[in-house]
N, C-alpha and C. Protein backbone atom coordinates (compact mmCIF):
# COMPACT_ATOMS: atom_id res chain seq x y z
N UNK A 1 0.84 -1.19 0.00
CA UNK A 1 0.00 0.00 0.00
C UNK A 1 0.88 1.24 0.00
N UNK A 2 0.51 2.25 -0.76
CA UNK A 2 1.69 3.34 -1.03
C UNK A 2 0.86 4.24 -0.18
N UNK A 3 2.09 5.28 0.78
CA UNK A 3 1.65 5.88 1.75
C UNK A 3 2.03 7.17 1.13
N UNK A 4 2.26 7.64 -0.33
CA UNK A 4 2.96 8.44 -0.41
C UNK A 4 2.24 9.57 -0.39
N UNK A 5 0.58 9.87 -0.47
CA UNK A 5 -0.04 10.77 -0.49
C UNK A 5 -0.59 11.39 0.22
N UNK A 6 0.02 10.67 1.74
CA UNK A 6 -0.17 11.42 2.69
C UNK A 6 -1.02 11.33 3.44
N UNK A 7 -1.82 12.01 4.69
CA UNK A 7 -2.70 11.77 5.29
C UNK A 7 -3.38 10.50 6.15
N UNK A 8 -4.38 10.85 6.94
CA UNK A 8 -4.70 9.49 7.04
C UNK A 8 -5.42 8.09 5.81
N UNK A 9 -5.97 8.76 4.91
CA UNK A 9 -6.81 7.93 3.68
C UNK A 9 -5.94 6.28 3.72
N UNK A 10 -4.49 6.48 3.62
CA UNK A 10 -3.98 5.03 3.34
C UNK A 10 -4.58 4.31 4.47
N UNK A 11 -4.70 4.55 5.72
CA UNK A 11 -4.68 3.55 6.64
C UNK A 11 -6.40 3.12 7.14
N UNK A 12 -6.92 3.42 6.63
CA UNK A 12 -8.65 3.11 6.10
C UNK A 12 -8.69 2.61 4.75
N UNK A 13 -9.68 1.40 4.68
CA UNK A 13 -10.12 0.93 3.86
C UNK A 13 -11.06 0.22 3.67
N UNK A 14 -12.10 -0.52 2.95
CA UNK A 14 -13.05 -1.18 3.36
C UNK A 14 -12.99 -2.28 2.27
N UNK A 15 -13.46 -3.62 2.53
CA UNK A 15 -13.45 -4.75 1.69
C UNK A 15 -14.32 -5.79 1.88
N UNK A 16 -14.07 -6.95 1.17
CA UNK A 16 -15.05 -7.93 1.17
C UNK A 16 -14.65 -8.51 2.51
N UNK A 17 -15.41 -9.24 3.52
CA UNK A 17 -15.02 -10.05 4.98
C UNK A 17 -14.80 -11.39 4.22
N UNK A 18 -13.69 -11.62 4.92
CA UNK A 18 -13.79 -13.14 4.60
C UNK A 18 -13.94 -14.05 6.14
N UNK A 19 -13.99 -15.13 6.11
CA UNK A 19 -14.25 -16.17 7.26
C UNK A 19 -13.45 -15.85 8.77
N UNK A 20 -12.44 -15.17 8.07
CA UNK A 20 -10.96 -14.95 9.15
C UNK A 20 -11.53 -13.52 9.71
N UNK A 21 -12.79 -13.11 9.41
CA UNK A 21 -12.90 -11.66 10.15
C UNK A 21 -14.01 -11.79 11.24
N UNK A 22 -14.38 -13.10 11.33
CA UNK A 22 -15.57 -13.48 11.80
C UNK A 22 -15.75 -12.81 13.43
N UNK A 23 -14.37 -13.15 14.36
CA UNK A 23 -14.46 -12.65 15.54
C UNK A 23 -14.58 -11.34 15.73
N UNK A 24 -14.08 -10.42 14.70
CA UNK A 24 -13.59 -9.17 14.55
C UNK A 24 -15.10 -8.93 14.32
N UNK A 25 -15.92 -9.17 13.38
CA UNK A 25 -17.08 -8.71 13.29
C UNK A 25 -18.34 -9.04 14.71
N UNK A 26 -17.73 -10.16 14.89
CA UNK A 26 -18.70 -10.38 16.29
C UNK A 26 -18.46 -9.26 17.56
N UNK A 27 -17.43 -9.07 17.30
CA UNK A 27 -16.48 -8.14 18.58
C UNK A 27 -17.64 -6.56 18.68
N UNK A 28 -17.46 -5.97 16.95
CA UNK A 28 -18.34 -5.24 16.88
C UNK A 28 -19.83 -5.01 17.02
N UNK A 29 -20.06 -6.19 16.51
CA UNK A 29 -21.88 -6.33 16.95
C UNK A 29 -22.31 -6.68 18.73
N UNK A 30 -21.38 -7.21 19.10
CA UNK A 30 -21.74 -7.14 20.37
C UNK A 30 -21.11 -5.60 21.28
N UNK A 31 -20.65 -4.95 20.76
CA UNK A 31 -20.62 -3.13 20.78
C UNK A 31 -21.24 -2.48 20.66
N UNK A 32 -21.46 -2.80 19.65
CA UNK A 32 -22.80 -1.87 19.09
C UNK A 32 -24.01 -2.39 19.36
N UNK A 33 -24.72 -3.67 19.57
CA UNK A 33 -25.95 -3.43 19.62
C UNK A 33 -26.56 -2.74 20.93
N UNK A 34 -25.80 -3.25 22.01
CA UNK A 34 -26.69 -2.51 22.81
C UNK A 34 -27.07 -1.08 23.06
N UNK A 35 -26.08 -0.31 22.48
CA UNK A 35 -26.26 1.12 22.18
C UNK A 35 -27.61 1.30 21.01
N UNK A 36 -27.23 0.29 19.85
CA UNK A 36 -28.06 0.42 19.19
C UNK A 36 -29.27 0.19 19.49
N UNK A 37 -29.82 -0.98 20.13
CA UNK A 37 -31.05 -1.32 20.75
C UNK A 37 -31.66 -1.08 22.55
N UNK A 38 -30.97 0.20 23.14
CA UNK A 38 -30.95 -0.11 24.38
C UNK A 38 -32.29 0.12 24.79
N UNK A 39 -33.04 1.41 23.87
CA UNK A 39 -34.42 2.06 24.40
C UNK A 39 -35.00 0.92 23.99
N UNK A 40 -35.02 -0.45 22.95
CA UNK A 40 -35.64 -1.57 23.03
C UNK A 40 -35.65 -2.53 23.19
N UNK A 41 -34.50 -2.94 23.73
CA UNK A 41 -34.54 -5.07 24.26
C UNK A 41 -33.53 -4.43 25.74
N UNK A 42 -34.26 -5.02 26.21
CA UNK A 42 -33.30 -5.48 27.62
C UNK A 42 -32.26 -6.41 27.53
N UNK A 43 -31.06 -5.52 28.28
CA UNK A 43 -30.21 -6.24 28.27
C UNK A 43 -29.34 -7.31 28.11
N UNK A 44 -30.64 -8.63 28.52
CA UNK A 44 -30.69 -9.78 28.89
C UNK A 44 -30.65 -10.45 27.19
N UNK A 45 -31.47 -9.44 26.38
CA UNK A 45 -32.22 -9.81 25.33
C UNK A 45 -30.83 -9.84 23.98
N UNK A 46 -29.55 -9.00 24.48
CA UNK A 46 -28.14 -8.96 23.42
C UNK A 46 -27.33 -9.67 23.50
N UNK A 47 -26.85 -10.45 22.80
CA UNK A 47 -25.54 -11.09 22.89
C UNK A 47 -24.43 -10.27 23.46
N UNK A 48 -23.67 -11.60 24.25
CA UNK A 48 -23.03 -10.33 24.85
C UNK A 48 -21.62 -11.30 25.08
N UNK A 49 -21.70 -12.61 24.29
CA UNK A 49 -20.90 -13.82 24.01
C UNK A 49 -20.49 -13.88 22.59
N UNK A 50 -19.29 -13.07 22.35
CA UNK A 50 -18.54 -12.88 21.49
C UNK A 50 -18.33 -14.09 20.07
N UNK A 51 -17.61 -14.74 21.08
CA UNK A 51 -17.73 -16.45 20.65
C UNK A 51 -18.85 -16.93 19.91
N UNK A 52 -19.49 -16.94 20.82
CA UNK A 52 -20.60 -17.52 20.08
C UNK A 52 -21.15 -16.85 18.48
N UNK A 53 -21.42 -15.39 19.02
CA UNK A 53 -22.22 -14.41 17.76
C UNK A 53 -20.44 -14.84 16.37
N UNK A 54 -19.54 -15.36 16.94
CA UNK A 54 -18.47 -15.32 15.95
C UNK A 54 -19.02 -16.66 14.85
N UNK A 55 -18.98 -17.67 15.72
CA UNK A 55 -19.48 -19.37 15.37
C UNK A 55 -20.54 -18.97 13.95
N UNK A 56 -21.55 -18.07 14.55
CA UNK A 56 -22.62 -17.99 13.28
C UNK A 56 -22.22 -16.86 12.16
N UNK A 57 -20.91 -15.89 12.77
CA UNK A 57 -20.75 -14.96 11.31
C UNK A 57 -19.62 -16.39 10.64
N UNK A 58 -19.07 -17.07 11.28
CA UNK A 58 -18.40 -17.76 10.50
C UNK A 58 -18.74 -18.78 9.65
N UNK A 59 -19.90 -19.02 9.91
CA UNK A 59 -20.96 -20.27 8.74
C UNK A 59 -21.76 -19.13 8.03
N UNK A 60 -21.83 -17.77 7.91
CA UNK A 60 -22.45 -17.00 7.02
C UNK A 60 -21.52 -16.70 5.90
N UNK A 61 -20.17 -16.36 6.70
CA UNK A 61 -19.27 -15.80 5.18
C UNK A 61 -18.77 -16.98 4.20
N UNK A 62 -18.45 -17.98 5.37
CA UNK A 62 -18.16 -19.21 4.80
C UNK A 62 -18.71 -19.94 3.19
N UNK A 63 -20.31 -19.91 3.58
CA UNK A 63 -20.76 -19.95 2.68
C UNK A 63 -22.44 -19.77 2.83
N UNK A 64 -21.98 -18.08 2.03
CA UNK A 64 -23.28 -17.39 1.95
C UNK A 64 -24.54 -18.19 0.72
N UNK A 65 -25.95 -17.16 1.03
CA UNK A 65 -26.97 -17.71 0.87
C UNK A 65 -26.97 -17.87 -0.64
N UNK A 66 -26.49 -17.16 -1.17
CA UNK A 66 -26.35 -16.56 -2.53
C UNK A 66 -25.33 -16.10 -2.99
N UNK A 67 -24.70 -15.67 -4.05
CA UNK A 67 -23.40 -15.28 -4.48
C UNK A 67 -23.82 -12.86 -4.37
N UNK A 68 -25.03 -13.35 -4.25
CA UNK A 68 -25.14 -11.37 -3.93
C UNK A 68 -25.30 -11.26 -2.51
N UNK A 69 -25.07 -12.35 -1.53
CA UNK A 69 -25.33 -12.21 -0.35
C UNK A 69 -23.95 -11.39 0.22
N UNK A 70 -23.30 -10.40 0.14
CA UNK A 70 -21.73 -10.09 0.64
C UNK A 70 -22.25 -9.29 2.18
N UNK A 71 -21.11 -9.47 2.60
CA UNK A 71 -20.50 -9.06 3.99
C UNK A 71 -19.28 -7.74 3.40
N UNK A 72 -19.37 -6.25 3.90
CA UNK A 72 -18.08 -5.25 4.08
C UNK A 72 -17.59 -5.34 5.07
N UNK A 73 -16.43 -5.26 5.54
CA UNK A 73 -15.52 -4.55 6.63
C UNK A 73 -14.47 -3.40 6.24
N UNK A 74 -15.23 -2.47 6.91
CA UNK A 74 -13.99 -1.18 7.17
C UNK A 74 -12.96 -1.15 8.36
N UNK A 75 -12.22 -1.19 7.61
CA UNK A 75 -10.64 -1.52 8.29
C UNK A 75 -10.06 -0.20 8.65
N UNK A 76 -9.28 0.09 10.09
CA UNK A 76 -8.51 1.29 10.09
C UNK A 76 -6.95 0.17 10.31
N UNK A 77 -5.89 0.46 9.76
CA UNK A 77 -4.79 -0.31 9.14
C UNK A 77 -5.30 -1.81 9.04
N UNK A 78 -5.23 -3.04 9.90
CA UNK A 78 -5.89 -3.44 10.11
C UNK A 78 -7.07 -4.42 10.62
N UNK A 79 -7.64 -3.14 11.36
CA UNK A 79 -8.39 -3.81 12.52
C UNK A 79 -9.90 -3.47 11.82
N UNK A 80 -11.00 -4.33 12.23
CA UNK A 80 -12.08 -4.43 11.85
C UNK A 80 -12.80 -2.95 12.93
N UNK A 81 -13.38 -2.04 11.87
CA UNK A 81 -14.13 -1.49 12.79
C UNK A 81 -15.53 -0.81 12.98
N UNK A 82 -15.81 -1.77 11.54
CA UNK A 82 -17.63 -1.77 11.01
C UNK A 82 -17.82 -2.62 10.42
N UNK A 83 -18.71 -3.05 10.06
CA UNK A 83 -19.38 -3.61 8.93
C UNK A 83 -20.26 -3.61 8.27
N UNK A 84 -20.75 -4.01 6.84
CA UNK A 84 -22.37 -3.90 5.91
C UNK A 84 -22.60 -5.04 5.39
N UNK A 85 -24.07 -5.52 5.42
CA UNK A 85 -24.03 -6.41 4.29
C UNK A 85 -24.77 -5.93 2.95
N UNK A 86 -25.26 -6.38 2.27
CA UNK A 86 -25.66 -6.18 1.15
C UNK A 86 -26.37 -7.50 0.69
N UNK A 87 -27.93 -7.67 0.09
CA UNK A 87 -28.42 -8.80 -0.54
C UNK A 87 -29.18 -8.58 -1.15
N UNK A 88 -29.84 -9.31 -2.17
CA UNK A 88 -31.17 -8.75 -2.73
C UNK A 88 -32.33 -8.54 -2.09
N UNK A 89 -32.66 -7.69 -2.01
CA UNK A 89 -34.14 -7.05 -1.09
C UNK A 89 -35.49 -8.14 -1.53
N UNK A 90 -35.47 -8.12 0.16
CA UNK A 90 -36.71 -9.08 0.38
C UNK A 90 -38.43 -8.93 0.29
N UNK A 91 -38.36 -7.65 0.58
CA UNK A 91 -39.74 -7.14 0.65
C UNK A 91 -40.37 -7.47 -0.44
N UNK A 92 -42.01 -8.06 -0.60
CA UNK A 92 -42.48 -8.85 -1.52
C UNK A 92 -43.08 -7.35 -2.33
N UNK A 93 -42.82 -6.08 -2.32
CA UNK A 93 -43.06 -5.43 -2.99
C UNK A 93 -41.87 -5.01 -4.20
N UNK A 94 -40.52 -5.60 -3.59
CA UNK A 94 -39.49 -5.49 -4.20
C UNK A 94 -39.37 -6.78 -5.41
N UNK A 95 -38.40 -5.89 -6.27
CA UNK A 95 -37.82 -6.62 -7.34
C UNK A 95 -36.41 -7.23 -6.95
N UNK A 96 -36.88 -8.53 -6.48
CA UNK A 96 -34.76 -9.40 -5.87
C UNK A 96 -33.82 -9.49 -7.14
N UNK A 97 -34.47 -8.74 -8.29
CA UNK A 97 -32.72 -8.74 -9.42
C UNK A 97 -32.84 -6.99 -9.71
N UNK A 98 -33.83 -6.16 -9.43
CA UNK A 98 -33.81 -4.86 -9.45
C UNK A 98 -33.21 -4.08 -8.10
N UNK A 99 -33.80 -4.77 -7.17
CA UNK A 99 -33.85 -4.15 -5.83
C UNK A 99 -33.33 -4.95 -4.86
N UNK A 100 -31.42 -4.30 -4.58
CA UNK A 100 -30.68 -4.72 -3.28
C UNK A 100 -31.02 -3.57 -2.67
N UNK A 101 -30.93 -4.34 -1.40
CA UNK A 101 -30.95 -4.11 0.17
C UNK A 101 -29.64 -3.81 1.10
N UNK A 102 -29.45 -3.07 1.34
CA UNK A 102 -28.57 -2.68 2.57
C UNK A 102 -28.82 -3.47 4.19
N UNK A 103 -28.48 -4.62 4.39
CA UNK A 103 -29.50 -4.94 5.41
C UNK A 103 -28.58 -4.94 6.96
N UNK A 104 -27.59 -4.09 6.86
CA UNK A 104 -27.07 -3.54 7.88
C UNK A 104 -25.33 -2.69 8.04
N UNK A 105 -25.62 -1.65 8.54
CA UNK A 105 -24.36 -1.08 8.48
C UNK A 105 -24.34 -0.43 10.36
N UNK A 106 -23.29 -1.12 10.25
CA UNK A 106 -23.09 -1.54 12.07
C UNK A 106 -21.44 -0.87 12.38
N UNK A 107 -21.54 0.23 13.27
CA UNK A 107 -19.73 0.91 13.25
C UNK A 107 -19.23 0.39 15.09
N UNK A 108 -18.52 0.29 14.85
CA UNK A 108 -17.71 0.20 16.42
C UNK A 108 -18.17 1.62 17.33
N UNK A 109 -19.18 1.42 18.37
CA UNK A 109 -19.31 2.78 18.97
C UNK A 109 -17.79 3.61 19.61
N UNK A 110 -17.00 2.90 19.53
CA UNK A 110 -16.03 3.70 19.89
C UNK A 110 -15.27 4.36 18.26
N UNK A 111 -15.60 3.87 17.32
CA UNK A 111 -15.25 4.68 16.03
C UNK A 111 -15.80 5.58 14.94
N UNK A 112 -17.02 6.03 15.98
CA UNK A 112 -18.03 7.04 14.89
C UNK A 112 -17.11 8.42 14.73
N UNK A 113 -17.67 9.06 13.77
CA UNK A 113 -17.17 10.06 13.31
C UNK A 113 -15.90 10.30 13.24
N UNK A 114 -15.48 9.41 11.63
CA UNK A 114 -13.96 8.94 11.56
C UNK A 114 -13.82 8.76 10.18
N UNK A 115 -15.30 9.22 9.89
CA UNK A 115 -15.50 8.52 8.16
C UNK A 115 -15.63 7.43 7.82
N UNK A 116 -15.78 6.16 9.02
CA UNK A 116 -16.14 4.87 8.41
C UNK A 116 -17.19 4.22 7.65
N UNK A 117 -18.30 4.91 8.47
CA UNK A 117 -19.53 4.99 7.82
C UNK A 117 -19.66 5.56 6.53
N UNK A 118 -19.36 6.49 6.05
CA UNK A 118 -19.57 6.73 4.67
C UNK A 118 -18.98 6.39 4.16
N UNK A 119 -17.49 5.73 4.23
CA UNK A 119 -17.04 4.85 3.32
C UNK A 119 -17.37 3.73 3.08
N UNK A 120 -18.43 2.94 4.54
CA UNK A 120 -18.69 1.94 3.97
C UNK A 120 -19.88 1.86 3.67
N UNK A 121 -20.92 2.53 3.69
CA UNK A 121 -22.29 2.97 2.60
C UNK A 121 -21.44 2.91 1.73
N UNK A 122 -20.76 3.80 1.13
CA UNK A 122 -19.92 4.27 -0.77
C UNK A 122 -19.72 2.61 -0.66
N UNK A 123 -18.98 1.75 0.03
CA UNK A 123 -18.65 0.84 -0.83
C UNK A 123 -19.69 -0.39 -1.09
N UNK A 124 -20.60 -0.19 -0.07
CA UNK A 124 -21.83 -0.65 -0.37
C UNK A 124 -22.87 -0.66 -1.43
N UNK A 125 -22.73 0.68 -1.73
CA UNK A 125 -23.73 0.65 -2.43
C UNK A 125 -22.87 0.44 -3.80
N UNK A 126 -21.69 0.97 -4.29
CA UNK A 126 -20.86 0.62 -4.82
C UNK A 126 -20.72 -0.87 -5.42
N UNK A 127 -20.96 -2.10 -4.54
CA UNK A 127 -21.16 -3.80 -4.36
C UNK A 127 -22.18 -3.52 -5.48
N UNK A 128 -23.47 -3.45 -4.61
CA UNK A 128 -24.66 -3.64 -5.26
C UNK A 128 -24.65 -3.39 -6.60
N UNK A 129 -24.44 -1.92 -6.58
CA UNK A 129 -24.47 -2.18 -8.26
C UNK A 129 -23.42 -2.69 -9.55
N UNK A 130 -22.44 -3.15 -8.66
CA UNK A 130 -21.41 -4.71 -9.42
C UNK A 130 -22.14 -5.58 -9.10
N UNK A 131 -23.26 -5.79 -8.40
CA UNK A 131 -24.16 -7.35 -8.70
C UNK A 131 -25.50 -6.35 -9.36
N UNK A 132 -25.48 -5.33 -10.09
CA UNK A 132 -25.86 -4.94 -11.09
C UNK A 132 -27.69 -4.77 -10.49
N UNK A 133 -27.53 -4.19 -9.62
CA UNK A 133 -29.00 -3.98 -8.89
C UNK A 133 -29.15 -2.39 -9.47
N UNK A 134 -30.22 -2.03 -9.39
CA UNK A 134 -30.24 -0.64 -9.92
C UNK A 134 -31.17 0.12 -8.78
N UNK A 135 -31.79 -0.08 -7.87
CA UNK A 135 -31.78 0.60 -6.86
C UNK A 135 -31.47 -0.47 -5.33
N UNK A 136 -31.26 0.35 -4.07
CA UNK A 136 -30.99 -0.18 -2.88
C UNK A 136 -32.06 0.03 -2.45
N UNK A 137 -32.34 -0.44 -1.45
CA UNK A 137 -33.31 -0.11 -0.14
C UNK A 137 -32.52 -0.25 1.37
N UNK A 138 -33.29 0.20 2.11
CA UNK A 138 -32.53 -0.28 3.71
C UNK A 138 -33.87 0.22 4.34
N UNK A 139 -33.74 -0.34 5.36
CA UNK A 139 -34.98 -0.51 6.86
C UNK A 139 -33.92 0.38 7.92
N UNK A 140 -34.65 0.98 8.73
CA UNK A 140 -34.38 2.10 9.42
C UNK A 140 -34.81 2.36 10.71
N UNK A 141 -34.89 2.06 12.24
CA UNK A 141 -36.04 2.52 13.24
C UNK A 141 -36.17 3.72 13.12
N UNK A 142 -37.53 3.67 13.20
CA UNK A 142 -37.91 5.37 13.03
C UNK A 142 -37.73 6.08 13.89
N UNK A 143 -36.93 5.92 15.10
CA UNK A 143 -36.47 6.55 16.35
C UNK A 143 -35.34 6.92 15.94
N UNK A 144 -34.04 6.36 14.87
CA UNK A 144 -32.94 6.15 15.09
C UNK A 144 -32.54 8.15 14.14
N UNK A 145 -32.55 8.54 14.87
CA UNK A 145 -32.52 9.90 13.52
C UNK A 145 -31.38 10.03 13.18
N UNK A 146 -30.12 9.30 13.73
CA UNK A 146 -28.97 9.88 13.74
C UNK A 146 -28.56 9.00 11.89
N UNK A 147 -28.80 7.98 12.11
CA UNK A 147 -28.62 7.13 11.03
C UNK A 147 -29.70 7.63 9.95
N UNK A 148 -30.92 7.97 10.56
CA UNK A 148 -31.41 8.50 9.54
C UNK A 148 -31.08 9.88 8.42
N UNK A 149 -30.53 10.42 9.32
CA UNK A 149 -29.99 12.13 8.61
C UNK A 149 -28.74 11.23 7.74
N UNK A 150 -27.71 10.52 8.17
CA UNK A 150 -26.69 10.04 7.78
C UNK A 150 -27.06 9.47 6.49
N UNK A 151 -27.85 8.82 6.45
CA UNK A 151 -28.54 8.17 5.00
C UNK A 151 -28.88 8.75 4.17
N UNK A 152 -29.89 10.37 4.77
CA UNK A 152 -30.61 11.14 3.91
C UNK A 152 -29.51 12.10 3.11
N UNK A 153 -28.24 12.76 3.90
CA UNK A 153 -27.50 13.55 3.46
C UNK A 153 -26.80 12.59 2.08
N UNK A 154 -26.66 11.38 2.29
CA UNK A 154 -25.81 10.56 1.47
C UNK A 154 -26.64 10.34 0.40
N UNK A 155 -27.70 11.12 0.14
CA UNK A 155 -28.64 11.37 -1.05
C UNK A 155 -30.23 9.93 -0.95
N UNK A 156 -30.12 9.08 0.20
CA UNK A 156 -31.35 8.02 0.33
C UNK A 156 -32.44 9.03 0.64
N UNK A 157 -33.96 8.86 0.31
CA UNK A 157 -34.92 9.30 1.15
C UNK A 157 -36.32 8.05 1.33
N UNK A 158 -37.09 8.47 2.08
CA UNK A 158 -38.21 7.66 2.40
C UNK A 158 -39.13 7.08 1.10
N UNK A 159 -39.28 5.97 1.00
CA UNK A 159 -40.39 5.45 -0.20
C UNK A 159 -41.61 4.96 0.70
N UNK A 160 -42.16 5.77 1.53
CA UNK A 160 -43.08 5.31 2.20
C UNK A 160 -43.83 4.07 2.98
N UNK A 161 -43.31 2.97 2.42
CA UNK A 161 -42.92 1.55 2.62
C UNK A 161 -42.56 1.77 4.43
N UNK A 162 -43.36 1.27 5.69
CA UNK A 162 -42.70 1.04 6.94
C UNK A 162 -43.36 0.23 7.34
N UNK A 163 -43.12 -0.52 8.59
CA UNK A 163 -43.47 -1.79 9.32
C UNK A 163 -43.26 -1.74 10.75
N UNK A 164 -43.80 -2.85 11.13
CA UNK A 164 -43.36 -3.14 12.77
C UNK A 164 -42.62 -4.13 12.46
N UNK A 165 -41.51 -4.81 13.74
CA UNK A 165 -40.57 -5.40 13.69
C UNK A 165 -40.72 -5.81 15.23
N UNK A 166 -41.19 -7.37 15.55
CA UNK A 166 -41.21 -8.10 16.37
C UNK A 166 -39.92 -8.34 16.59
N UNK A 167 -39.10 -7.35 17.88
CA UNK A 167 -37.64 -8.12 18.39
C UNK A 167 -37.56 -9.48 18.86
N UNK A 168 -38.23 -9.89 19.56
CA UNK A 168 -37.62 -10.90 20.46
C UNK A 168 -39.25 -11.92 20.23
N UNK A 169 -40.20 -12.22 18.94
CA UNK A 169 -41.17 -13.00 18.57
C UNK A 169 -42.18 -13.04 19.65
N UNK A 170 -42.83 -12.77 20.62
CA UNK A 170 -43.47 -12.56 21.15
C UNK A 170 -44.56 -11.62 21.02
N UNK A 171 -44.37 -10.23 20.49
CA UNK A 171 -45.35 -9.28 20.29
C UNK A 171 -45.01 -8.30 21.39
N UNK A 172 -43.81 -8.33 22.54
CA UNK A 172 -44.17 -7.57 23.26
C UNK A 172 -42.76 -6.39 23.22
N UNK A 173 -42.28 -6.26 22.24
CA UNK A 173 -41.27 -6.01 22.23
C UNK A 173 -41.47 -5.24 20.36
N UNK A 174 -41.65 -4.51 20.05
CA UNK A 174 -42.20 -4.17 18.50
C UNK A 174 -41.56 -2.56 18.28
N UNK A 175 -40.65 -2.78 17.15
CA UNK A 175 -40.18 -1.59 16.84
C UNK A 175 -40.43 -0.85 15.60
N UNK A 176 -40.87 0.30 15.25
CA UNK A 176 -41.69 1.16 13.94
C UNK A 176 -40.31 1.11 13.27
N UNK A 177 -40.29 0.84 12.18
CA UNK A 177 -39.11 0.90 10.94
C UNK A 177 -39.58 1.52 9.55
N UNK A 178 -39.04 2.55 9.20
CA UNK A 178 -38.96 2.86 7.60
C UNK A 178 -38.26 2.40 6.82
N UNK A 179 -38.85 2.44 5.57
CA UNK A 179 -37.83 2.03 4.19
C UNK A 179 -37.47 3.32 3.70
N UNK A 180 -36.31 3.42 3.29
CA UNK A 180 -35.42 4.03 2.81
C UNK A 180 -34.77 3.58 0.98
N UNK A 181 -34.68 4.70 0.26
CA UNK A 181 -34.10 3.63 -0.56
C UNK A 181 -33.55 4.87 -1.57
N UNK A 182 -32.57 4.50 -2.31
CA UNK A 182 -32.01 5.44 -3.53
C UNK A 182 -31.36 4.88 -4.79
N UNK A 183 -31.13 5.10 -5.94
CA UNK A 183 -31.20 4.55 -7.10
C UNK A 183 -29.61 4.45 -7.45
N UNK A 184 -29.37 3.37 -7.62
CA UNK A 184 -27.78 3.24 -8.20
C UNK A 184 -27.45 2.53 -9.67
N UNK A 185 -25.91 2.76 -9.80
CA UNK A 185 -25.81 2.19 -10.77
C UNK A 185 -25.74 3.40 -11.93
């Protein structure tokens, strides 16, 4: 990697995960969710067993559902310190060879506002349309505004499309989500 241009840019990057990032990505999701979900699952309700949440990213990258099913990691030199996936969008209003999905972009709470996130949306959405999708979508809590402005500035807006989202299958636990979506390619 040529450092000759200075700055920090060389030592960030973002790429495909492979199997060997599995702990690294578990490390982060068990970081982030509970920040992410605290006003809705109790405690009890997050992984909070590294190990384990690793075991199942490692039979996902291993061998995904589909060949458009990808996993990102944004790397600062390198250490894992987000991730996205990307698949064809599920929603039965969607087109699964028109319309990928963003179906999560997850940062290390100790690495926001560092530029990871928008590099790894850009390389996200970037994926998608090399598996030749021509628009994205993504799901959103409608509480979450911070992610929401983050999406909207990056040119996504609302397609009116929202839902409830049973956390924990019971009914007692239900979070309001928007669709989001913007045209690539």
């Amino acid at each position: 990697m040529s450092h000759s241009h200075g700055g920090p840019t060389a030592d960030v990057s973002v790429r495909i995960a492979w199997a060997d990032d599995a702990a690294a990505i578990a490390g982060v999701q068990v970081r982030a969710w509970p920040e992410m979900y605290a006003d809705l699952l109790p405690a009890e309700a997050l992984p909070t067993d590294v190990e384990a949440v690793a075991v199942q990213w490692r039979q996902v990258l291993a061998k995904p559902a589909d060949a458009r099913h990808r996993a990102l990691v944004a790397l600062e030199r390198n250490r894992v310190v987000g991730f996205a996936l990307t698949s064809p969008a599920v929603d039965p209003d969607c087109d699964p060879v028109a319309d990928g999905e963003l179906a999560e972009v997850t940062l290390d709470p100790r690495e926001r506002s560092k530029g990871h996130g928008s590099r790894l949306l850009q390389a996200a959405v970037d994926t998608l349309a090399a598996d030749r999708f021509t628009r994205a979508v993504t799901w959103v809590n409608a509480e979450d505004d911070a992610l929401r402005s983050f999406l909207t500035d990056a040119g996504w807006a609302p397609d009116s499309a929202h839902r409830e989202l049973d956390l924990d299958g019971t009914g007692a636990t239900t979070v309001k989500q928007v669709r989001l979506h913007t045209a690539i390619g």
